[in-house]
PDB file of N, CA and C in Angstrom:
ATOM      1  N   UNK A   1     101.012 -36.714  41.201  1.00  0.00           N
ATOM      2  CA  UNK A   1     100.071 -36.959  42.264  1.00  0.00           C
ATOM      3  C   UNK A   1     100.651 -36.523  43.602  1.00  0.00           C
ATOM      4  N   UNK A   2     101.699 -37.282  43.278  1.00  0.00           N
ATOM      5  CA  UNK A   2     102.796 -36.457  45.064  1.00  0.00           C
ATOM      6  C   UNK A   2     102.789 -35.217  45.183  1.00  0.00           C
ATOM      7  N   UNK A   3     102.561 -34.274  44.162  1.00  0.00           N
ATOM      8  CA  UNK A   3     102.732 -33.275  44.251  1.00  0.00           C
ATOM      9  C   UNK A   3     101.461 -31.974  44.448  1.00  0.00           C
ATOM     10  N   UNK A   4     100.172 -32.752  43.785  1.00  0.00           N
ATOM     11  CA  UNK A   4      98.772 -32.582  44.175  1.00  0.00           C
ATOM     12  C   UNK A   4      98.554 -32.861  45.756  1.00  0.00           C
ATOM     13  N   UNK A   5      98.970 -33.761  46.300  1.00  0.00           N
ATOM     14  CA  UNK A   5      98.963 -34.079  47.857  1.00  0.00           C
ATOM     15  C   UNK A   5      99.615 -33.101  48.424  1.00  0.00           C
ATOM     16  N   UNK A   6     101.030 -32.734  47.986  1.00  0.00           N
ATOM     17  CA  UNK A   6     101.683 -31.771  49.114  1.00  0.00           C
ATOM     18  C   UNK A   6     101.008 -30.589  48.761  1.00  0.00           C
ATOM     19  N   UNK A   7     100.493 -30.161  47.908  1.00  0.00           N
ATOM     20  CA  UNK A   7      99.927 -28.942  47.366  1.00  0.00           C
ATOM     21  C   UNK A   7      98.718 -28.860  48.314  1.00  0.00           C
ATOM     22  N   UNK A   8      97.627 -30.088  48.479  1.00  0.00           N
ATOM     23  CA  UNK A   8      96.694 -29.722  49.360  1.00  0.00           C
ATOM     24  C   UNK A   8      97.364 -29.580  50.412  1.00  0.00           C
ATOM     25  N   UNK A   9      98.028 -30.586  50.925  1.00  0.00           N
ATOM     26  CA  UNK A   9      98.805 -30.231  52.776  1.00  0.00           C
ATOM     27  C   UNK A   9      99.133 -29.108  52.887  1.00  0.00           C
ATOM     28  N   UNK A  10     100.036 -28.549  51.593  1.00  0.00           N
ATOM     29  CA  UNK A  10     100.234 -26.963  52.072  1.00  0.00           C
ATOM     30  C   UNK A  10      99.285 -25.879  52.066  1.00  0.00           C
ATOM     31  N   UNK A  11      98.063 -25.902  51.327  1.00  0.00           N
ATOM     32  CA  UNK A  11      96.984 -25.384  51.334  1.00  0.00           C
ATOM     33  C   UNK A  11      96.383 -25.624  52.814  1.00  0.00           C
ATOM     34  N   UNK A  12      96.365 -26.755  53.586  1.00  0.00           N
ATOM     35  CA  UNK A  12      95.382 -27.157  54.278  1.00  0.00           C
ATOM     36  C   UNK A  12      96.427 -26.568  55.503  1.00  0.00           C
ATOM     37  N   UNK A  13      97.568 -26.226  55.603  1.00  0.00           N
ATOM     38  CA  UNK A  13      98.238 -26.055  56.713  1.00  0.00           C
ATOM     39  C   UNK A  13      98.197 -24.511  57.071  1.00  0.00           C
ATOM     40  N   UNK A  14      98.290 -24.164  55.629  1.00  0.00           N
ATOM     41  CA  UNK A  14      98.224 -22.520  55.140  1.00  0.00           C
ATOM     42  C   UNK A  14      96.659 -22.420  56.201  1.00  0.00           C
ATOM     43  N   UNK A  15      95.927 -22.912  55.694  1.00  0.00           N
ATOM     44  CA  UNK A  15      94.279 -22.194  55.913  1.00  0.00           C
ATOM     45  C   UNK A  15      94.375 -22.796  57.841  1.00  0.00           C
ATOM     46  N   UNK A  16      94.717 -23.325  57.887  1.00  0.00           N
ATOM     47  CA  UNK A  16      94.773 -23.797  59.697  1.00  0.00           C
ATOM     48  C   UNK A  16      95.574 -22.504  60.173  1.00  0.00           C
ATOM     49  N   UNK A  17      96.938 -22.236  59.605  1.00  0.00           N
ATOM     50  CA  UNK A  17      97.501 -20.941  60.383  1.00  0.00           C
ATOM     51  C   UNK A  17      96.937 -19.914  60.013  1.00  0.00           C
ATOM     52  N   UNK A  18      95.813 -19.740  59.116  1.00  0.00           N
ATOM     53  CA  UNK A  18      94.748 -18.662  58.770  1.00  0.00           C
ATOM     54  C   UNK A  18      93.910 -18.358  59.731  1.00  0.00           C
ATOM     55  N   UNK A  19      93.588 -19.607  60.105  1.00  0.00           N
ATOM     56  CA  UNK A  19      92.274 -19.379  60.907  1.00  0.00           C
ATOM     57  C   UNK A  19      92.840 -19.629  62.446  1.00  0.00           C
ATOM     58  N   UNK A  20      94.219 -20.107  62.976  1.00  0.00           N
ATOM     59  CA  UNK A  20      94.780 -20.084  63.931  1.00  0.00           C
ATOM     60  C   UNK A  20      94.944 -18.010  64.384  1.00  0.00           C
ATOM     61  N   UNK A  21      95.600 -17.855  63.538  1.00  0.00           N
ATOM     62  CA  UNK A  21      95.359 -16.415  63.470  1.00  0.00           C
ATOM     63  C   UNK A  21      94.210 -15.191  63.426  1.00  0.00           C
ATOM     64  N   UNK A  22      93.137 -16.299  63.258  1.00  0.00           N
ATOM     65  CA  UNK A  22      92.263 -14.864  62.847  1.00  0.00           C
ATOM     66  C   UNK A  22      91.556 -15.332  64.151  1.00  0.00           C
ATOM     67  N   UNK A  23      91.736 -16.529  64.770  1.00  0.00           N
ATOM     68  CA  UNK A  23      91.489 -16.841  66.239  1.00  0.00           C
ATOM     69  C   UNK A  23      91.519 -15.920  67.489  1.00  0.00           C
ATOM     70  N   UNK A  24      92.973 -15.783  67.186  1.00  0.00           N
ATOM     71  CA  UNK A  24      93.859 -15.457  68.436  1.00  0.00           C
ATOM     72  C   UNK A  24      93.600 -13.531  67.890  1.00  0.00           C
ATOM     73  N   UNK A  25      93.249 -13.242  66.806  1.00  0.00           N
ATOM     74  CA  UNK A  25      92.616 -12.130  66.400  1.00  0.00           C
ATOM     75  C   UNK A  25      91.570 -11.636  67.168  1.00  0.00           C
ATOM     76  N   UNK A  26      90.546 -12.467  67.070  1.00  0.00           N
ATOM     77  CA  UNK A  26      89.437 -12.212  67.480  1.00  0.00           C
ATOM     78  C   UNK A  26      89.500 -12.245  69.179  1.00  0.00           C
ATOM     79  N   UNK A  27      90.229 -13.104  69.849  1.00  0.00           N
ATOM     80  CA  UNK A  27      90.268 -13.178  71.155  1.00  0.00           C
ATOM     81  C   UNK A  27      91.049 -11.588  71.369  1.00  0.00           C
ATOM     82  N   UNK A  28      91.758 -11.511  70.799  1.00  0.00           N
ATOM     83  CA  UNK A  28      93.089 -10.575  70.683  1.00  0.00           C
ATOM     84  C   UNK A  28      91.766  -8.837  71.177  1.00  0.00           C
ATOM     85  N   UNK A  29      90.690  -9.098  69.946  1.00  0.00           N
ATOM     86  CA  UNK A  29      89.973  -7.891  69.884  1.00  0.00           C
ATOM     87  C   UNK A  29      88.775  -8.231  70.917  1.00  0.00           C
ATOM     88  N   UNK A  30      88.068  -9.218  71.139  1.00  0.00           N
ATOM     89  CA  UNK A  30      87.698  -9.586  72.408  1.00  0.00           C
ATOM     90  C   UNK A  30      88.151  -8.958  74.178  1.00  0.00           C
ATOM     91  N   UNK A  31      89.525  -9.144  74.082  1.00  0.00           N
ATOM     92  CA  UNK A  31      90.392  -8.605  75.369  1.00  0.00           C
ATOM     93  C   UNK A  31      89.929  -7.358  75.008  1.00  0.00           C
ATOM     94  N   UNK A  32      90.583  -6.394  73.805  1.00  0.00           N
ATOM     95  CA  UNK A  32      90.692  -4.964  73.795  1.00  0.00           C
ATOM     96  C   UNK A  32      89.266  -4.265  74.206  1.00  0.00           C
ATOM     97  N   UNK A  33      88.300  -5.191  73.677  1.00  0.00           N
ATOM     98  CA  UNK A  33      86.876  -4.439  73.832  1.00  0.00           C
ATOM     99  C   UNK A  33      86.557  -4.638  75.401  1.00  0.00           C
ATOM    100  N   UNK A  34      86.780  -5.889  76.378  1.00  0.00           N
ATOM    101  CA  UNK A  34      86.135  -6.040  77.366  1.00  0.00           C
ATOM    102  C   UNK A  34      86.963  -4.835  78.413  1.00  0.00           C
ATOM    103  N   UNK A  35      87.893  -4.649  77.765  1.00  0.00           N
ATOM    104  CA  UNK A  35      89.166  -3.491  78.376  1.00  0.00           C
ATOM    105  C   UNK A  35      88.634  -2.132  78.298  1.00  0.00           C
ATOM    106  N   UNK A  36      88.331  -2.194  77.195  1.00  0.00           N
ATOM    107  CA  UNK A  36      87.428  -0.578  77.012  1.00  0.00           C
ATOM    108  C   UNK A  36      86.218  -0.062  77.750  1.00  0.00           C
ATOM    109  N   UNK A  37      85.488  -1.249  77.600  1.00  0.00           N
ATOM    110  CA  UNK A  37      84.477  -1.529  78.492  1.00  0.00           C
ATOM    111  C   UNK A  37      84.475  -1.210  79.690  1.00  0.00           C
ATOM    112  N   UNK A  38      85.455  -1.978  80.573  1.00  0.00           N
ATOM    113  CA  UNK A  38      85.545  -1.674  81.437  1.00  0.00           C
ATOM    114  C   UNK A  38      85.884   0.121  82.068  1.00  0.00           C
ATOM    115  N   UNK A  39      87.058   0.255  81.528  1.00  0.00           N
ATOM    116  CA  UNK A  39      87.349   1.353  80.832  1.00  0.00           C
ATOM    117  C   UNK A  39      86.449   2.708  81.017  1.00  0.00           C
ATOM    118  N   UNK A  40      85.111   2.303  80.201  1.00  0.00           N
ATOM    119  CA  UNK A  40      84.008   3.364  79.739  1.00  0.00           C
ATOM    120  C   UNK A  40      82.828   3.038  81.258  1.00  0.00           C
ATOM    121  N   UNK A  41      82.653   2.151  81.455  1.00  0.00           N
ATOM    122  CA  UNK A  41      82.505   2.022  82.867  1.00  0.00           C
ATOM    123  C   UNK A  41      82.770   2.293  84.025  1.00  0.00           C
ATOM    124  N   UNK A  42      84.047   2.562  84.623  1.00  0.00           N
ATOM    125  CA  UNK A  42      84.623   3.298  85.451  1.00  0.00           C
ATOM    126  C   UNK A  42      84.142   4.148  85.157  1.00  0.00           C
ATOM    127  N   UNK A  43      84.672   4.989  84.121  1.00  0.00           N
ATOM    128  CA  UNK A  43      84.468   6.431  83.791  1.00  0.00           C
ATOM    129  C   UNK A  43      83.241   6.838  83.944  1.00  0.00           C
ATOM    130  N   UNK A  44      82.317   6.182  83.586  1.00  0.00           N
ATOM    131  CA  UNK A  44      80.902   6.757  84.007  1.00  0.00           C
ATOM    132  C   UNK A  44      80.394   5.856  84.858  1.00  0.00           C
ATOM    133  N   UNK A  45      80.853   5.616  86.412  1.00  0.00           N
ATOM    134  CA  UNK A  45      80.888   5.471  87.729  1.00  0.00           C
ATOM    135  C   UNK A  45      81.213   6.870  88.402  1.00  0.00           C
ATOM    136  N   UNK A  46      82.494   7.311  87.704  1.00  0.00           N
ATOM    137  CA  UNK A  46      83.436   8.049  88.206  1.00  0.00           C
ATOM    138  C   UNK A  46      82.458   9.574  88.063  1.00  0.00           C
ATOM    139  N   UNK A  47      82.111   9.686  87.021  1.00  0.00           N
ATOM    140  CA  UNK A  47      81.412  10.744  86.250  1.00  0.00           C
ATOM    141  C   UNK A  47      79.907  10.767  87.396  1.00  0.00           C
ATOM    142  N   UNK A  48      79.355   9.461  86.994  1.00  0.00           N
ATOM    143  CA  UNK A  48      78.369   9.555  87.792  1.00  0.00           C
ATOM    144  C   UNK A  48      78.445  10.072  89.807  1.00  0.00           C
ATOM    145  N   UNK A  49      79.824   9.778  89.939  1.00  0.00           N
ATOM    146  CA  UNK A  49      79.958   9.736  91.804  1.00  0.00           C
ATOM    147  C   UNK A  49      80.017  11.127  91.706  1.00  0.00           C
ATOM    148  N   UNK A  50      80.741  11.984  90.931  1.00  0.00           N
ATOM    149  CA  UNK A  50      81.193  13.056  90.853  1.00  0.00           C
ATOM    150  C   UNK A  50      79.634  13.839  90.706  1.00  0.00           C
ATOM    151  N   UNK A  51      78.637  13.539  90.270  1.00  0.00           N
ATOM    152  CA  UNK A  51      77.039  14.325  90.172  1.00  0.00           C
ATOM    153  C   UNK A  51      76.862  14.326  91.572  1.00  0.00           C
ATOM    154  N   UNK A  52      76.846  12.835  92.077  1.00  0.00           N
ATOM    155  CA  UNK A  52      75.832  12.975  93.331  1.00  0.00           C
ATOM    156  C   UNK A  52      76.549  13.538  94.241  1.00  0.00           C
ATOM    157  N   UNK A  53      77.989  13.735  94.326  1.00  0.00           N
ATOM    158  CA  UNK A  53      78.835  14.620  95.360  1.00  0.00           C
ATOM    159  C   UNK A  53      78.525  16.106  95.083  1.00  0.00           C
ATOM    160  N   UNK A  54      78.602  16.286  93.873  1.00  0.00           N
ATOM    161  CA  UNK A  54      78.132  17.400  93.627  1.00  0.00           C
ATOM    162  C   UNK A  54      76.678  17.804  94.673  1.00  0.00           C
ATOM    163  N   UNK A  55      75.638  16.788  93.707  1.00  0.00           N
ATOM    164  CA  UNK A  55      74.059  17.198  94.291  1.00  0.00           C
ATOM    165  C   UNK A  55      74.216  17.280  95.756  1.00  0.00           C
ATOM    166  N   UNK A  56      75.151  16.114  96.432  1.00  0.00           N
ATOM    167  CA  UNK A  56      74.988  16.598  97.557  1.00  0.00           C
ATOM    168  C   UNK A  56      75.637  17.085  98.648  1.00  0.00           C
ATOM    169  N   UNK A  57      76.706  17.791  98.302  1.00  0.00           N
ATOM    170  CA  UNK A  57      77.207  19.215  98.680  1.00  0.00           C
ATOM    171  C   UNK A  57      76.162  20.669  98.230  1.00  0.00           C
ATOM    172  N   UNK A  58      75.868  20.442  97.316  1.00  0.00           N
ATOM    173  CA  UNK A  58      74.663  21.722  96.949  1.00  0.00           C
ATOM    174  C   UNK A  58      73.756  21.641  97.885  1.00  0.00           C
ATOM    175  N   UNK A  59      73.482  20.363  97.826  1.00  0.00           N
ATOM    176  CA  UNK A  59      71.967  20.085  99.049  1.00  0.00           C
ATOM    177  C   UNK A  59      72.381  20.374 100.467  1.00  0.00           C
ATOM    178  N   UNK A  60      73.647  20.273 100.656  1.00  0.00           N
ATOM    179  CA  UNK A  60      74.010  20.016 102.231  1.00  0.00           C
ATOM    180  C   UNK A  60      74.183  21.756 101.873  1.00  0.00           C
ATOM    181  N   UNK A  61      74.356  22.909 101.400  1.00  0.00           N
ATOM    182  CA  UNK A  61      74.997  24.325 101.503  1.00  0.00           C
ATOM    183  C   UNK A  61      73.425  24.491 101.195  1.00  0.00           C
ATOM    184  N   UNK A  62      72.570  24.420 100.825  1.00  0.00           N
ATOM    185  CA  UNK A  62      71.038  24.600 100.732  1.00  0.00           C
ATOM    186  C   UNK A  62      70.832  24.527 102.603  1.00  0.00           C
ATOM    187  N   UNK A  63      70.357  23.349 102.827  1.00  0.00           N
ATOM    188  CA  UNK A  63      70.549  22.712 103.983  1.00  0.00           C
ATOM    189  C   UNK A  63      70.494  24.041 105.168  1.00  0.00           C
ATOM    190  N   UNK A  64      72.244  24.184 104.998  1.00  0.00           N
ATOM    191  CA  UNK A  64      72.721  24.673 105.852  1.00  0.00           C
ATOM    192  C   UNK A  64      72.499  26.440 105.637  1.00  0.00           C
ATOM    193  N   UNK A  65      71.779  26.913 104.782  1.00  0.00           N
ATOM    194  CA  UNK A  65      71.486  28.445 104.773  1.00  0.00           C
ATOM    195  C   UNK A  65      70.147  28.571 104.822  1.00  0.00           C
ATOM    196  N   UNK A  66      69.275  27.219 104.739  1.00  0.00           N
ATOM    197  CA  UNK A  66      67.971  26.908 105.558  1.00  0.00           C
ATOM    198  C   UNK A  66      67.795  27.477 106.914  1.00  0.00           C
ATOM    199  N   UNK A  67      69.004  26.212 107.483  1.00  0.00           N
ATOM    200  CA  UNK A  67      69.004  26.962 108.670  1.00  0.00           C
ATOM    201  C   UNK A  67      69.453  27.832 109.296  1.00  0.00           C
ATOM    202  N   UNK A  68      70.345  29.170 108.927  1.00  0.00           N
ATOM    203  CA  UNK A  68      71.028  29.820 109.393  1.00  0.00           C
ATOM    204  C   UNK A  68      69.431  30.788 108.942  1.00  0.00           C
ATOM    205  N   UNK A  69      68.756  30.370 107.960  1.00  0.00           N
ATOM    206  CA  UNK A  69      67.617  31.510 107.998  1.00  0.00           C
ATOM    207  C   UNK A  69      66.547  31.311 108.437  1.00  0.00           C
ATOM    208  N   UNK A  70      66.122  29.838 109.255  1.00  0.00           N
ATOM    209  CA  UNK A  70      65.215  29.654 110.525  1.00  0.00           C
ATOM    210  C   UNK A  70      66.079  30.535 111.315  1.00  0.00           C
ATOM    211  N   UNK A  71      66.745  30.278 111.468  1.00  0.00           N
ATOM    212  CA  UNK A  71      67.334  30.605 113.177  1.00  0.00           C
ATOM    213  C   UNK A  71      67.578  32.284 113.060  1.00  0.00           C
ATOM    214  N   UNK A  72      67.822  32.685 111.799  1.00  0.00           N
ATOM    215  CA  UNK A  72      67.896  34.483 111.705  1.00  0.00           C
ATOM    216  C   UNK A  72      66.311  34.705 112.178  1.00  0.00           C
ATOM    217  N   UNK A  73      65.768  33.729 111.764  1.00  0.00           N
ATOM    218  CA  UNK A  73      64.292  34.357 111.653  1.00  0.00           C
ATOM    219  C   UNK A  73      63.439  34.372 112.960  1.00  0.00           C
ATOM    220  N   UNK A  74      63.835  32.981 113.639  1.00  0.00           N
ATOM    221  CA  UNK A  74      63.511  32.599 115.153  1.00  0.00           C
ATOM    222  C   UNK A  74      64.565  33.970 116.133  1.00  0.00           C
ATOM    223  N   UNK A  75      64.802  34.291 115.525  1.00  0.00           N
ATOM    224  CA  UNK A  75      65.761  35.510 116.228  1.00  0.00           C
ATOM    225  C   UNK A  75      65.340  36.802 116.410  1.00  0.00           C
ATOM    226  N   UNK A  76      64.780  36.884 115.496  1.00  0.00           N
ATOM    227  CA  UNK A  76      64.210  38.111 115.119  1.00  0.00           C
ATOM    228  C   UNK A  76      63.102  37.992 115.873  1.00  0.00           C
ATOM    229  N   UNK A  77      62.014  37.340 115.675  1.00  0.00           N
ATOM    230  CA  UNK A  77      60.861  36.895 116.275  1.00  0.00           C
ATOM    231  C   UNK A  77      60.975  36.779 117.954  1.00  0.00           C
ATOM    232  N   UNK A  78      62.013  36.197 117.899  1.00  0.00           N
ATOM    233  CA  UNK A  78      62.342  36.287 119.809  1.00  0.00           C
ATOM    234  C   UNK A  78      62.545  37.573 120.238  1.00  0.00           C
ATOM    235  N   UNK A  79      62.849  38.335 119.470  1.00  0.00           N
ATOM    236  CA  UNK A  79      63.590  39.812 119.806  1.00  0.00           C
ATOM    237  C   UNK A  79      62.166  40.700 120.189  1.00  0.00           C
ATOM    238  N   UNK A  80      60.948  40.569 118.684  1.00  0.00           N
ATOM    239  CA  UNK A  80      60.255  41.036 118.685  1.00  0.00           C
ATOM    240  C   UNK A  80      59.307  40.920 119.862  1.00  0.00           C
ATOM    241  N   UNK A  81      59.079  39.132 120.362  1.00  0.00           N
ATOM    242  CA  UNK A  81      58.082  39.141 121.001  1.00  0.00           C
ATOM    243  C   UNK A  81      58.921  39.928 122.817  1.00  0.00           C
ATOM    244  N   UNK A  82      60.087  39.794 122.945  1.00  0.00           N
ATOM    245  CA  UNK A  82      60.691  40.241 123.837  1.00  0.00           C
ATOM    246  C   UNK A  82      60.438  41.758 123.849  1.00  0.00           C
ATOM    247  N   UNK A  83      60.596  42.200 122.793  1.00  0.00           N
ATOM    248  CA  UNK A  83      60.711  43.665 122.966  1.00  0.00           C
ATOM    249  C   UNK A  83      58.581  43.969 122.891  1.00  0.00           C
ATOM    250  N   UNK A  84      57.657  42.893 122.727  1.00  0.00           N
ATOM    251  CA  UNK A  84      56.497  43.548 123.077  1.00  0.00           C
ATOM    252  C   UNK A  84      56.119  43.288 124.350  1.00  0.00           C
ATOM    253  N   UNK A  85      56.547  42.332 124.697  1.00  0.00           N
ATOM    254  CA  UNK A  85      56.519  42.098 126.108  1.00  0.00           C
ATOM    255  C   UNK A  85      57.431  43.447 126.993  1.00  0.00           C
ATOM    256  N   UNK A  86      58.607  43.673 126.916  1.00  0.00           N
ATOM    257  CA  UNK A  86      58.753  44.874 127.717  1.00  0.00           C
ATOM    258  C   UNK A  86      57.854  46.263 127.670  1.00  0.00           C
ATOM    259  N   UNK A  87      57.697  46.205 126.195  1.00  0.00           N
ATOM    260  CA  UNK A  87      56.273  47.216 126.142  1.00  0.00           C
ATOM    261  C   UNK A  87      55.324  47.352 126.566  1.00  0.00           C
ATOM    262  N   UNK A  88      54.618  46.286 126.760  1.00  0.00           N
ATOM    263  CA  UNK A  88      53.232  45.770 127.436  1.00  0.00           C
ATOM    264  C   UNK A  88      53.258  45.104 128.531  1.00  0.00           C
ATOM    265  N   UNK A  89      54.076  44.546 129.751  1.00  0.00           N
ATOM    266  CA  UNK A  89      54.022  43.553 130.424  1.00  0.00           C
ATOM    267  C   UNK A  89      53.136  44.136 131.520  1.00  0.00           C
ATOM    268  N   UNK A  90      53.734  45.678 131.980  1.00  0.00           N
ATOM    269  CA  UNK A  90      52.616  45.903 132.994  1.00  0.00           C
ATOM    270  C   UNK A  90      51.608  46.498 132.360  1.00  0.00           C
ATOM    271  N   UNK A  91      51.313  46.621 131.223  1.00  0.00           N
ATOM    272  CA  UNK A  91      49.507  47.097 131.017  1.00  0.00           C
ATOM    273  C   UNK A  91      49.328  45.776 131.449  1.00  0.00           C
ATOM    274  N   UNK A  92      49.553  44.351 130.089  1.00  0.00           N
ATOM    275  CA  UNK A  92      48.817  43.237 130.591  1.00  0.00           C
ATOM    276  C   UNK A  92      48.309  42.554 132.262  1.00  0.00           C
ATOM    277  N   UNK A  93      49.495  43.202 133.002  1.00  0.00           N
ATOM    278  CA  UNK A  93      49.581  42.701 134.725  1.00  0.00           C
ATOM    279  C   UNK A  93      48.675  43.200 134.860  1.00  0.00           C
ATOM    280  N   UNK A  94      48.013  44.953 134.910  1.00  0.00           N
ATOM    281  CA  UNK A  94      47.298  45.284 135.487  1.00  0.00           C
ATOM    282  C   UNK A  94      45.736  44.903 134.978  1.00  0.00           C
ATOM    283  N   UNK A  95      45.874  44.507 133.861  1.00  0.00           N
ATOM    284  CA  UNK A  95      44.490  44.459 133.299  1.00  0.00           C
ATOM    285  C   UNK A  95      44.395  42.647 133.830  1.00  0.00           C
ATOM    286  N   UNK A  96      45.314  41.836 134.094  1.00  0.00           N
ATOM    287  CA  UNK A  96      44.902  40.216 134.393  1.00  0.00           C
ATOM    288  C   UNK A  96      44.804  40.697 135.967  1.00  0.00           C
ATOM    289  N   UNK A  97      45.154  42.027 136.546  1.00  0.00           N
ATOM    290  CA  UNK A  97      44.727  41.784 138.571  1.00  0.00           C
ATOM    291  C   UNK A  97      43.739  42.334 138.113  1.00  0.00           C
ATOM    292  N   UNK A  98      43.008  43.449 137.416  1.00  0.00           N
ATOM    293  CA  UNK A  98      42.035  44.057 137.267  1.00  0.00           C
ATOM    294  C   UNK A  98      40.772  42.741 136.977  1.00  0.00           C
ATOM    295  N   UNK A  99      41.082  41.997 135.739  1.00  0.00           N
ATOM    296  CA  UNK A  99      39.924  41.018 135.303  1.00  0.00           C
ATOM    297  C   UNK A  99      39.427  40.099 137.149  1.00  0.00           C
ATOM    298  N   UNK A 100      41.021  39.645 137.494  1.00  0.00           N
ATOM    299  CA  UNK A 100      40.584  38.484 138.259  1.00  0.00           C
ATOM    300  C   UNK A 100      40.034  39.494 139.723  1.00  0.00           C
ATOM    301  N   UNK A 101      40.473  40.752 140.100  1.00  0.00           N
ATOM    302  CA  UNK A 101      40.205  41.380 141.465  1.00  0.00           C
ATOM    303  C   UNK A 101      38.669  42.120 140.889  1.00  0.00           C
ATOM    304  N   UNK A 102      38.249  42.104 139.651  1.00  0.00           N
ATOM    305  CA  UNK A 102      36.975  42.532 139.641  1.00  0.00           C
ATOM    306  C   UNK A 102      36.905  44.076 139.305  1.00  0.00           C
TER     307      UNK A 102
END
């Protein structure tokens, strides 16, 4: 009988450091996953910051050849209306003293 008793105690001590272990297991793989996690998170923070720097450096060099081609274009246009105006300034003079002198 003494020996049926220690047989369960050692059974029952056995299965406690079983499950003491498969405890500290599970916490053990718990840590590793919330680690990874984190981990895979950063990384696609990181991944993700890296798009919108991207998008918006593209957008800002868009942007900025926008305007270098208003302003080519407002250039041109200034040039043009300048250069019809030296062409025409005294027809137009004489024809606005002509309208208003009759």
């Amino acid at each position: 009988m003494k020996n049926l008793i220690k047989e369960i105690v050692n059974t029952d001590k056995a299965s406690r450091l079983d499950v003491e272990k498969a405890v500290a297991r599970r916490e053990q793989l718990n840590d590793e996953i919330n680690a990874q996690k984190e981990e895979f998170d950063e990384k696609c923070k990181a991944q993700a910051q890296k798009k919108v720097s991207e998008a918006h450096a593209k957008a800002e060099k868009e942007l900025e050849k926008a305007k270098a081609d208003m302003a080519a274009s407002l250039e041109e246009k200034t040039k043009q209306l300048n250069s019809l105006y030296e062409e025409k300034h005294l027809l137009w003079q004489e024809e606005i003293f002509k309208s208003v002198i009759g």
